[in-house]
Structures are given as C-alpha cells and as structure tokens.
C-alpha atoms as a PDB file:
ATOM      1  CA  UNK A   1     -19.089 -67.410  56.815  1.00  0.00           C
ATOM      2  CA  UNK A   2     -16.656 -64.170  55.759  1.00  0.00           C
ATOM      3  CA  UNK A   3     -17.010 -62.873  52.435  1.00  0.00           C
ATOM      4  CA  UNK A   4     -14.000 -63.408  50.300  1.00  0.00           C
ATOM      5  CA  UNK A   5     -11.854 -60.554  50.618  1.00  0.00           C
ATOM      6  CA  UNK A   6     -12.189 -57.845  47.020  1.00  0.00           C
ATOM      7  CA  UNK A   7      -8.846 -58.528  45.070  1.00  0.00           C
ATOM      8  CA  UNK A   8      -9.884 -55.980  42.608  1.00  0.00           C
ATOM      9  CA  UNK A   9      -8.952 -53.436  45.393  1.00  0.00           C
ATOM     10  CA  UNK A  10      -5.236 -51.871  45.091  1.00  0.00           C
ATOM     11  CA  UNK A  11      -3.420 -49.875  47.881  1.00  0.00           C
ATOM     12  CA  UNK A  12      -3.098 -46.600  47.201  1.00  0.00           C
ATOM     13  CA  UNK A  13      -0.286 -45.901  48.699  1.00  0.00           C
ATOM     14  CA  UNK A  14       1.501 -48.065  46.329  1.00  0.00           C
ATOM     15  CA  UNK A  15       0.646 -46.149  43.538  1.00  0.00           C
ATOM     16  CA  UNK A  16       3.359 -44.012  42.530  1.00  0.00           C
ATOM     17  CA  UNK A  17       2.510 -40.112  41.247  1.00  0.00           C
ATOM     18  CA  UNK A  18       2.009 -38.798  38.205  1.00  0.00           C
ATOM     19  CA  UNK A  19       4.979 -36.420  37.507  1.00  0.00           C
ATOM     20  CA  UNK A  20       4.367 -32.839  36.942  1.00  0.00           C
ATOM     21  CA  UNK A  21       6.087 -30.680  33.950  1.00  0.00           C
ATOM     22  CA  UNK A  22       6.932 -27.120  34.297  1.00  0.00           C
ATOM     23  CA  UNK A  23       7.557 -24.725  31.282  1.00  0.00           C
ATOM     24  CA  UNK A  24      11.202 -25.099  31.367  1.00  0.00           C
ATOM     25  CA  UNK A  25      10.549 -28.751  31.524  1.00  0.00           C
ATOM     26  CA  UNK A  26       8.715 -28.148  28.209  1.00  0.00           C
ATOM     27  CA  UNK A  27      10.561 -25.963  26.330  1.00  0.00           C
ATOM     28  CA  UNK A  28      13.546 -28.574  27.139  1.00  0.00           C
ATOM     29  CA  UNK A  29      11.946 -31.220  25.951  1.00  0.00           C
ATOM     30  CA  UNK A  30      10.576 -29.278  22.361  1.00  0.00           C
ATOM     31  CA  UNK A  31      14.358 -28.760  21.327  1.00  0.00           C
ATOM     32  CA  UNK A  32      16.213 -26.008  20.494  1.00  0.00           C
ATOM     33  CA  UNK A  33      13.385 -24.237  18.007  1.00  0.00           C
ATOM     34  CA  UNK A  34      11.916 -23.658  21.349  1.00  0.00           C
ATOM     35  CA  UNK A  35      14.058 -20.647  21.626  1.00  0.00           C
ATOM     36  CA  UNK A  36      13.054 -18.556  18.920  1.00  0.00           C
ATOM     37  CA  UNK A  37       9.624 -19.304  19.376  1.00  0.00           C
ATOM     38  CA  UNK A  38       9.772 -18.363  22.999  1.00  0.00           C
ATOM     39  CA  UNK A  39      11.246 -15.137  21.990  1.00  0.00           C
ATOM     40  CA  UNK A  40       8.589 -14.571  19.061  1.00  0.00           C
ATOM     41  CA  UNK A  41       6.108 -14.845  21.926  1.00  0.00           C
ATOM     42  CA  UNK A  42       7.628 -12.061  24.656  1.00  0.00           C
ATOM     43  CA  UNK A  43       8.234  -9.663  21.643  1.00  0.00           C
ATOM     44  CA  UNK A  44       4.386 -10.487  20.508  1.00  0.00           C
ATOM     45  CA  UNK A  45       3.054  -9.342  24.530  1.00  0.00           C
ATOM     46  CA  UNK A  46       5.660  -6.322  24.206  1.00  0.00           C
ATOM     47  CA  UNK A  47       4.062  -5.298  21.032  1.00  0.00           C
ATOM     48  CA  UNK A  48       0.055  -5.641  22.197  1.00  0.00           C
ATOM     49  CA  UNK A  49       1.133  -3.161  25.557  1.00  0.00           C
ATOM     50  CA  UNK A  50       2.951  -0.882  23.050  1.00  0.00           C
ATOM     51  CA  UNK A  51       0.253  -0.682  20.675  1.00  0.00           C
ATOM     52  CA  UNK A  52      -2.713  -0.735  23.059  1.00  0.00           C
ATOM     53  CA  UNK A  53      -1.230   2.370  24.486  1.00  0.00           C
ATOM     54  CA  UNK A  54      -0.080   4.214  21.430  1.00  0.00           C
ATOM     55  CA  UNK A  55      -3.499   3.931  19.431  1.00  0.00           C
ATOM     56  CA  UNK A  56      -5.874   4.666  22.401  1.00  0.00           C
ATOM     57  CA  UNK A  57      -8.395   7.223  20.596  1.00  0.00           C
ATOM     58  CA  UNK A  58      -7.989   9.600  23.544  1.00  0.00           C
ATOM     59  CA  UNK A  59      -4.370   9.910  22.104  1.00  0.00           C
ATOM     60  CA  UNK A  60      -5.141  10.259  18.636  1.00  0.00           C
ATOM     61  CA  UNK A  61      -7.817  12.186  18.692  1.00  0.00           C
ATOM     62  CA  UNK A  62      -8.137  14.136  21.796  1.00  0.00           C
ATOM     63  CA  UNK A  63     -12.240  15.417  21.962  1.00  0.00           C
ATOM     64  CA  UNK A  64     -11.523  18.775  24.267  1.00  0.00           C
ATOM     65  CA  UNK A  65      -9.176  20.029  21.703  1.00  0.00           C
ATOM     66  CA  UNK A  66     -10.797  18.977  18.538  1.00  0.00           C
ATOM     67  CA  UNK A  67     -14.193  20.008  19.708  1.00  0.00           C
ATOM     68  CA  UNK A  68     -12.891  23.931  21.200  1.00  0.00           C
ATOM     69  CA  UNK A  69     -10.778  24.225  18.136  1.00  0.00           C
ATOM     70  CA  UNK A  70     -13.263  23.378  15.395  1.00  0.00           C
ATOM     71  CA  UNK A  71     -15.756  25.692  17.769  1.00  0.00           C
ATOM     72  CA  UNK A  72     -13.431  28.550  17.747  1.00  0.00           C
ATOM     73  CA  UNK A  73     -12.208  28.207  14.034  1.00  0.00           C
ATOM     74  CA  UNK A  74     -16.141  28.201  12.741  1.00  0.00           C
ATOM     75  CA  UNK A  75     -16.723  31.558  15.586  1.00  0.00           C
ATOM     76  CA  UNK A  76     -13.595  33.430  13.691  1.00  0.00           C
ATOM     77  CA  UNK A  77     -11.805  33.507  17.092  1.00  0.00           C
ATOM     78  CA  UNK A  78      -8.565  32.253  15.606  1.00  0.00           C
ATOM     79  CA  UNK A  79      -6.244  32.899  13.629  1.00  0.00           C
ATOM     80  CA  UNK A  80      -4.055  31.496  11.224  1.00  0.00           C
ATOM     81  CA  UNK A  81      -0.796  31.326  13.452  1.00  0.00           C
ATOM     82  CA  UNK A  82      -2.455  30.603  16.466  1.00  0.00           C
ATOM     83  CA  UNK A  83      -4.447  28.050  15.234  1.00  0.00           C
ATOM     84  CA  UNK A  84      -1.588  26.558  14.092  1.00  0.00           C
ATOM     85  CA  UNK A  85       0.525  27.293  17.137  1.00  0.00           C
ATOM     86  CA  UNK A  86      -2.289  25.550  18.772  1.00  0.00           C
ATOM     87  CA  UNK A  87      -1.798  22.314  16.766  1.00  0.00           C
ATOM     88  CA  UNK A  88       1.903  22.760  17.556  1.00  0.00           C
ATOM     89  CA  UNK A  89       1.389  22.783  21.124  1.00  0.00           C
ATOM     90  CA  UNK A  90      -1.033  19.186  20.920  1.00  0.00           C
ATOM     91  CA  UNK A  91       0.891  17.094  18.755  1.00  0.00           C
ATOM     92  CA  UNK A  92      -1.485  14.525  18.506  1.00  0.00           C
ATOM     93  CA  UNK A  93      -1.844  13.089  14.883  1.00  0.00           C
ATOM     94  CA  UNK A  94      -5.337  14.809  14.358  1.00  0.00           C
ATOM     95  CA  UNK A  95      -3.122  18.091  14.899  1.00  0.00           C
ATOM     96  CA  UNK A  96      -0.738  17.359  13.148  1.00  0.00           C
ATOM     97  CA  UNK A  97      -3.211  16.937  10.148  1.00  0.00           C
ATOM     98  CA  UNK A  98      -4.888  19.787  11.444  1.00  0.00           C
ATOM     99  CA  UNK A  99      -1.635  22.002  11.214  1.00  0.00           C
ATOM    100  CA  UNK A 100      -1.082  20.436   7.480  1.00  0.00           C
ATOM    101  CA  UNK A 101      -4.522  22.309   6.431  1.00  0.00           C
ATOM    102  CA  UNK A 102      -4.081  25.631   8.034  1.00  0.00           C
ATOM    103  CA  UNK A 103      -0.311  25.953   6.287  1.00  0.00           C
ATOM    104  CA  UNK A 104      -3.401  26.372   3.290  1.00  0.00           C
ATOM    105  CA  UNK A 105      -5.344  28.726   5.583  1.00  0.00           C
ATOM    106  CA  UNK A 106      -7.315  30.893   2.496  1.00  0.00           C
ATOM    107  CA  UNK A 107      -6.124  28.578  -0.388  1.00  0.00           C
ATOM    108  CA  UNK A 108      -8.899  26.637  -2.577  1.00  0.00           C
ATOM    109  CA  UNK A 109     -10.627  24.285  -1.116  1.00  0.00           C
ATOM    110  CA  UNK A 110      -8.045  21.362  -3.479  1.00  0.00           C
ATOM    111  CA  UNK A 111      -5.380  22.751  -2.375  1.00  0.00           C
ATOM    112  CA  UNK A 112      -6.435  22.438   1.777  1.00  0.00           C
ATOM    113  CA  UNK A 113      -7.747  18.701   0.506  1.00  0.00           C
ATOM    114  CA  UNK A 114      -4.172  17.620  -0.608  1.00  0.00           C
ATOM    115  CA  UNK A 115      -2.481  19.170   2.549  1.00  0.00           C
ATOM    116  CA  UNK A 116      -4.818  16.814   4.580  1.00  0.00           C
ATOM    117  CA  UNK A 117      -4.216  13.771   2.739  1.00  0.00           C
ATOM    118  CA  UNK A 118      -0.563  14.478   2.505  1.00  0.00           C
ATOM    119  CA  UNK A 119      -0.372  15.134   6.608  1.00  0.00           C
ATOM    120  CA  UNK A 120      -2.340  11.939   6.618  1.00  0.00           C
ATOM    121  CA  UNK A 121      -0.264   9.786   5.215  1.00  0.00           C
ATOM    122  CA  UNK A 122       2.676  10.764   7.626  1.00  0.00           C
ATOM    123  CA  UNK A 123       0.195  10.084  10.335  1.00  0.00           C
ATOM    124  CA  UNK A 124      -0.948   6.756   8.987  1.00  0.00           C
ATOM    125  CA  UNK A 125       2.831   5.594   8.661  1.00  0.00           C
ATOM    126  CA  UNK A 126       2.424   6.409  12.144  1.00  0.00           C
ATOM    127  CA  UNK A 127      -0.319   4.192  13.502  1.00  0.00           C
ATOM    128  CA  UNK A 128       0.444   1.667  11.461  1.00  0.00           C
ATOM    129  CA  UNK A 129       3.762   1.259  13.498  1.00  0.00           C
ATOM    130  CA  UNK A 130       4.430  -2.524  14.179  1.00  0.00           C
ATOM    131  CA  UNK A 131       1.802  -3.812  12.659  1.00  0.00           C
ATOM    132  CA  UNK A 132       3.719  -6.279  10.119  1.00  0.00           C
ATOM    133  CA  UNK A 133       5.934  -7.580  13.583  1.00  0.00           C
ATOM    134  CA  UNK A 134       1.876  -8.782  14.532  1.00  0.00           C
ATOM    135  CA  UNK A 135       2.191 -10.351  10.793  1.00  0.00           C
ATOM    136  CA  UNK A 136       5.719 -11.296  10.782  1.00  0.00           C
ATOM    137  CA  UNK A 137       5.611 -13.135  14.393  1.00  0.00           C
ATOM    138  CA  UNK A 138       2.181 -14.700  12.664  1.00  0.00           C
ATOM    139  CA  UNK A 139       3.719 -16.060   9.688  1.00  0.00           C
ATOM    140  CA  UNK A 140       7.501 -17.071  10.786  1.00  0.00           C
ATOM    141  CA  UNK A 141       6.055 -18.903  13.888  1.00  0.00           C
ATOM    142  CA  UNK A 142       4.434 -21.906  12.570  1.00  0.00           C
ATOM    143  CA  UNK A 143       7.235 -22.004   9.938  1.00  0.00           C
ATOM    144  CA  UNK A 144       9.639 -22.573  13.024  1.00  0.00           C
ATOM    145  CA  UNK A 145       7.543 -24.948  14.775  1.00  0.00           C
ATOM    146  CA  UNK A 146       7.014 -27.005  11.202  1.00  0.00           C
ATOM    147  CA  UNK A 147      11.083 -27.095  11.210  1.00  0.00           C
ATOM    148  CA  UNK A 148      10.832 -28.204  14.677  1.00  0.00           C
ATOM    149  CA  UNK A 149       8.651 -31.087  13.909  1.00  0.00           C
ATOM    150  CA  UNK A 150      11.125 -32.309  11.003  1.00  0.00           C
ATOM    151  CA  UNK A 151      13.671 -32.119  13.626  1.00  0.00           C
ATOM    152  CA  UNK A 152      11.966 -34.183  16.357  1.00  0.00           C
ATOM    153  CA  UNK A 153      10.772 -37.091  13.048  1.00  0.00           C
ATOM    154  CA  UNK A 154      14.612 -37.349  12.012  1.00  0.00           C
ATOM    155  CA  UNK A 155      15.233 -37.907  15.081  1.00  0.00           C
ATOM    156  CA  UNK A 156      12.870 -40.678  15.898  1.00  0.00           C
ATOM    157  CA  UNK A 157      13.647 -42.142  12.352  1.00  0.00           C
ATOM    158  CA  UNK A 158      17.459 -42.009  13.028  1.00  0.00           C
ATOM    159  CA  UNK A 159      16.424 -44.031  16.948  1.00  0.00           C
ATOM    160  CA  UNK A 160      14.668 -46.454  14.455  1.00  0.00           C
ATOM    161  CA  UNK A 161      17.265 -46.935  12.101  1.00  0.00           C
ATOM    162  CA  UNK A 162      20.291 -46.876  14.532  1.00  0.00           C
ATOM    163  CA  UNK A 163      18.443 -49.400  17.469  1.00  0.00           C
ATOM    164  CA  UNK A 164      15.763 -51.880  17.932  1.00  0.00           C
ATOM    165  CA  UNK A 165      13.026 -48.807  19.122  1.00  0.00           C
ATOM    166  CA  UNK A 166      10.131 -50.794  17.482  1.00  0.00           C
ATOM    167  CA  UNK A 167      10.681 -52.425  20.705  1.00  0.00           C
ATOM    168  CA  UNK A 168      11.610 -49.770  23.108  1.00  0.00           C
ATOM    169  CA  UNK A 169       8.818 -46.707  22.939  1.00  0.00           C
ATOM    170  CA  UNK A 170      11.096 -44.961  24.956  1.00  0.00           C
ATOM    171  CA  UNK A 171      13.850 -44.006  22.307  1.00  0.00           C
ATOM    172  CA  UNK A 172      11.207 -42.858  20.102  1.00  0.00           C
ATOM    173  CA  UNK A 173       9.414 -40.425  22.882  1.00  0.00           C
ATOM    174  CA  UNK A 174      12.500 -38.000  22.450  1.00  0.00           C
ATOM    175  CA  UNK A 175      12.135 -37.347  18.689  1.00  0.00           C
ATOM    176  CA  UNK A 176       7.888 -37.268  18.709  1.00  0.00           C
ATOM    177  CA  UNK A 177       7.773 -35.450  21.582  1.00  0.00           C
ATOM    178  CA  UNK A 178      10.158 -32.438  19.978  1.00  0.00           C
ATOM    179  CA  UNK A 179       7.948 -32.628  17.341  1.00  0.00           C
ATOM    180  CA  UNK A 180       4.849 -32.300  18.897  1.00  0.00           C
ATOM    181  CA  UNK A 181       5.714 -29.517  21.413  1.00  0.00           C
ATOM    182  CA  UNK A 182       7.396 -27.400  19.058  1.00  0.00           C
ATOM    183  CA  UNK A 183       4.435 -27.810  16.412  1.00  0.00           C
ATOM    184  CA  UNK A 184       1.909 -26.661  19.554  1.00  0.00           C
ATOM    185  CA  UNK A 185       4.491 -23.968  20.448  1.00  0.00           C
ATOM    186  CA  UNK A 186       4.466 -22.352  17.156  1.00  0.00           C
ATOM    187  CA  UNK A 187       0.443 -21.821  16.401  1.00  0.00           C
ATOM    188  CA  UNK A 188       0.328 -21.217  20.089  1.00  0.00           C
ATOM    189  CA  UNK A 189       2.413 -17.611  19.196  1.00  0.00           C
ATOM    190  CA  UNK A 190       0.675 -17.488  15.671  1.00  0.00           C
ATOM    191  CA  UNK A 191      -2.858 -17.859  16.232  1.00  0.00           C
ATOM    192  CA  UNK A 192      -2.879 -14.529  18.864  1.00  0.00           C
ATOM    193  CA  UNK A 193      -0.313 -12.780  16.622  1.00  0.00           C
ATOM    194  CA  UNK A 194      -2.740 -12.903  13.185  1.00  0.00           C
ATOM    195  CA  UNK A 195      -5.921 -12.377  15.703  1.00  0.00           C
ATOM    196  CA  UNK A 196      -4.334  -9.104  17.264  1.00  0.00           C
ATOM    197  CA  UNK A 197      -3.284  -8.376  14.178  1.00  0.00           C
ATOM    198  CA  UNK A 198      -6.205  -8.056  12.465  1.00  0.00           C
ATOM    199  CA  UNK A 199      -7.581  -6.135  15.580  1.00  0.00           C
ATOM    200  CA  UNK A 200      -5.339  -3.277  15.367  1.00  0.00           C
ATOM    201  CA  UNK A 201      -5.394  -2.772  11.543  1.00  0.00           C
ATOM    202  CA  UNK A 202      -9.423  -2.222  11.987  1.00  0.00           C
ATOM    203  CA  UNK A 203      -8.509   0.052  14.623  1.00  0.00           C
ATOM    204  CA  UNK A 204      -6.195   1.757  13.043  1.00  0.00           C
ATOM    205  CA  UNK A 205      -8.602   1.771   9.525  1.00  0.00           C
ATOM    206  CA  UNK A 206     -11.481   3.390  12.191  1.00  0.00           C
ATOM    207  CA  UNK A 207      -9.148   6.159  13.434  1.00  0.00           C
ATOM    208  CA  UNK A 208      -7.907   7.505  10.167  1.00  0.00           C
ATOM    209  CA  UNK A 209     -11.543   7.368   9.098  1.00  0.00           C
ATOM    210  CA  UNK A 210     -12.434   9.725  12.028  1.00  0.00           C
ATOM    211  CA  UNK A 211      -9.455  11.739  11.454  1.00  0.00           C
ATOM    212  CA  UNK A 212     -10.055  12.466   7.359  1.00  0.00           C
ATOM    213  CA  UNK A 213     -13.654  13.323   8.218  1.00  0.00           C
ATOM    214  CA  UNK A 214     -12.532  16.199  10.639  1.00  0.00           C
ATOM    215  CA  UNK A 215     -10.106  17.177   8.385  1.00  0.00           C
ATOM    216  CA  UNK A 216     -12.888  17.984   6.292  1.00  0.00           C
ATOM    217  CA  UNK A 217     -14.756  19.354   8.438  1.00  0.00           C
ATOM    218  CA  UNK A 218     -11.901  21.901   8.639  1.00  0.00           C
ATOM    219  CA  UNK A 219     -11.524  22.635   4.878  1.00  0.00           C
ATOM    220  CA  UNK A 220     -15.089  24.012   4.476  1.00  0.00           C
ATOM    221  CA  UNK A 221     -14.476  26.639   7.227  1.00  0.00           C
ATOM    222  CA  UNK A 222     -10.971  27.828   6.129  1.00  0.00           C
ATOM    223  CA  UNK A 223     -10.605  27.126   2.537  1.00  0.00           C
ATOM    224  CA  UNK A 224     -11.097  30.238   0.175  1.00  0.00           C
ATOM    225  CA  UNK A 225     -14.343  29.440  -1.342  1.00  0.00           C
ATOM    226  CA  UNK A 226     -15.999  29.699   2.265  1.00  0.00           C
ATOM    227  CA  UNK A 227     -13.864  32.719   3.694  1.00  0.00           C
ATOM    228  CA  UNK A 228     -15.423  34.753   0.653  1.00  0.00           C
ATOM    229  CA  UNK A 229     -18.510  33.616   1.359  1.00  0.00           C
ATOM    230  CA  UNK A 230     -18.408  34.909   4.843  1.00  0.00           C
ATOM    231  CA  UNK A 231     -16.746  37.516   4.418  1.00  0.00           C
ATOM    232  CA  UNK A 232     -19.897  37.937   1.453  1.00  0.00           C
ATOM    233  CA  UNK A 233     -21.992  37.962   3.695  1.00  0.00           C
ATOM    234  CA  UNK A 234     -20.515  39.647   6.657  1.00  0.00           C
ATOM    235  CA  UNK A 235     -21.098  43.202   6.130  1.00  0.00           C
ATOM    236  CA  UNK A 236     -25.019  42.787   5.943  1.00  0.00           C
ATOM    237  CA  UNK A 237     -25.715  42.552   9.486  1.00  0.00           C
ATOM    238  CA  UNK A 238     -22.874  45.387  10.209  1.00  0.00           C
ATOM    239  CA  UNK A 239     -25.121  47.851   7.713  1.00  0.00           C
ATOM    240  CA  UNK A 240     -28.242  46.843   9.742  1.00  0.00           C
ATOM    241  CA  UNK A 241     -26.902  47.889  13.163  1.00  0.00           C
ATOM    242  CA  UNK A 242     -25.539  50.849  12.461  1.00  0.00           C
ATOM    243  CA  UNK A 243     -28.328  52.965  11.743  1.00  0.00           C
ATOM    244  CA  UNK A 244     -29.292  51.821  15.357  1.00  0.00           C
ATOM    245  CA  UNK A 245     -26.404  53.174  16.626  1.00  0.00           C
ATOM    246  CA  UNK A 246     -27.243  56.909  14.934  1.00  0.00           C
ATOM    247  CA  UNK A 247     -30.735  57.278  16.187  1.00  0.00           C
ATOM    248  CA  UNK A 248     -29.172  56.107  19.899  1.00  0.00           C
END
C-alpha cells in the first residue's frame, strides 16, 4: 500500500518573492521630511572628512618644529625676529601662539602669559570650527523626523476618518509607514552627529591643553625674569676661561 501523499508540502515555485526596497524606495515612501534629513546627513559625512583632516595633531602641533625651536630658543641661537619669522613661516596654530609670546620677547613673565592666552583664544575659535553644525545636525534631526511622524499619523487618521480603513490595512500603511521611516531617519543622522560631536570637542579640549603647556614652556625661557637670570649668570663661566686664555 502507498503512503498518502504529504499535503502539508507547497510548490515552491508558486510562491511569489518577497520584494526588495532600495533607498530611493525609502526615502519615497518616508515623505517629504525625508529631504532635509537626507541633506542633514551628507553635510554631517562632509563635516567628519573636514574636521578629521583639519585637527590632525601633526597639523596643529607639528613635533620637528616645536621640538628644534624650543631647543634653539633655550641654546640662545635665536633671536627675537627670527624666531618669530620662524613662526611666520609655519603657521600652524602652536605658531601662531608661539609668535603671540615672542611679540613679548623680554617683557615680564604676565605680560608673555596674556599674549599666549590671547593668541589662544584666536586659535581655539579656530579648532572649534563646525563643531555646533555636529550639534545643530544632532538636535534639528530628530525634531524633523518627530514632524515627520505627525505627518505620516494625520495622515492615517484622515484614511480613517475619510474611508472604511479599519477594514482595509492598506490605506493606513501610507500614513504609518511615513511615520515610522522618517522617525528612524532622523536619530539615524542624530545619534552619529552628538557621538562625533562629542569626539571632536575632547579632541579639540586635548590639543589646546598641549598647546597652553608649550606656551609655557616658552614664557620661562624668554620672559624678563629668566633673561636676567641668564644673563646673571652668564658672565661667570666667561671670567673663568679667560685667564686660560692668558697663560696659553
């Protein structure tokens, strides 16, 4: 006798395929809102290239000249005007707060202090470029995907009260489906906005630290208080050698 034949098995090729969604598919569907978000999101990826570039330390703070310039300002090798010529020539922000201080070359050491912090200011309006876009995109783009949900629920109210959708899902997919997509949209753009954010405001915080610390560095080899005391006690060795030089 045959086994009775499985009835719980379907053809497959019957079966018809699930349909696939692109992006402009999506943004479609989400409504008009979609728009703005869209173009919160391509201005957020501009501004993380622009910024990764702009504040990479080797930039700011360039080692090789901070490290031969601090060298040759502590060996008296330089200068007032080449030292700032020097500065000149870099341009990076630690020069430029560099250059701030040795305008004070031979002033007290207060007065060298509030040329640094004054050049470091400028320089911190600087890196801080952009940085409320990252908090602007972050705060405006759940705002427009909230609006975007009212939207899409109006809508599927106004199916409701206009038809007999209680009945017919598919009047009411339009409006919750606006709603949905431009809800996801928006804290899809905010969430990496406040994260990078928040990332380059450390960053930033960490560089001007660096920055005010060599500054200060260069205020206790050119501010008056230590050019008297070298030049104190410069002529002490000078006095030693040159009875050397007689008896030779």
């Amino acid at each position: 006798m045959d086994p009775p034949p499985d009835r719980r098995a379907a053809p497959v090729a019957d079966e018809e395929p699930i349909p696939t969604r692109n992006l402009w598919n999506i943004m479609q569907d989400g409504g008009v809102l979609m728009i703005p978000l869209a173009g919160c999101s391509l201005l957020l990826v501009a501004l993380i290239f622009e910024r990764l570039v702009s504040l990479r330390r080797g930039r700011i703070i360039p080692r090789p000249f901070v490290k031969r310039f601090l060298e040759q300002i502590r060996a008296g090798e330089l200068e007032r005007d080449a030292a700032l010529q020097l500065c000149e020539e870099n341009g990076s922000p630690v020069a430029e707060v560099f250059a701030g201080a040795v305008r004070k070359w031979g002033r007290p050491g207060v007065e060298v202090e509030q040329a640094i912090i004054d050049s470091g200011e400028r320089v911190t309006n600087g890196l801080r470029r952009y940085l409320r876009l990252f908090n602007g995109i972050a705060t405006v783009s759940p705002l427009l995907g909230l609006l975007g949900t009212v939207v899409g629920m109006i809508r599927a109210f106004n199916a409701i009260a206009t038809s007999d959708a209680m009945g017919r899902p598919e009047l009411l997919a339009a409006g919750i489906s606006e709603a949905l997509l431009t809800t996801a949209a928006g804290l899809s753009v905010a969430i990496p906005a406040l994260i990078v954010y928040m990332y380059f405001v450390s960053r930033v915080d960490r560089l001007i630290i660096e920055i005010d610390a060599l500054g200060q560095s260069l205020v206790n080899v050119i501010s008056a208080e230590e050019l008297e005391a070298r030049g104190a006690s410069g002529p002490a060795p000078k006095s030693r050698r040159s009875p050397k030089k007689e008896v030779a």
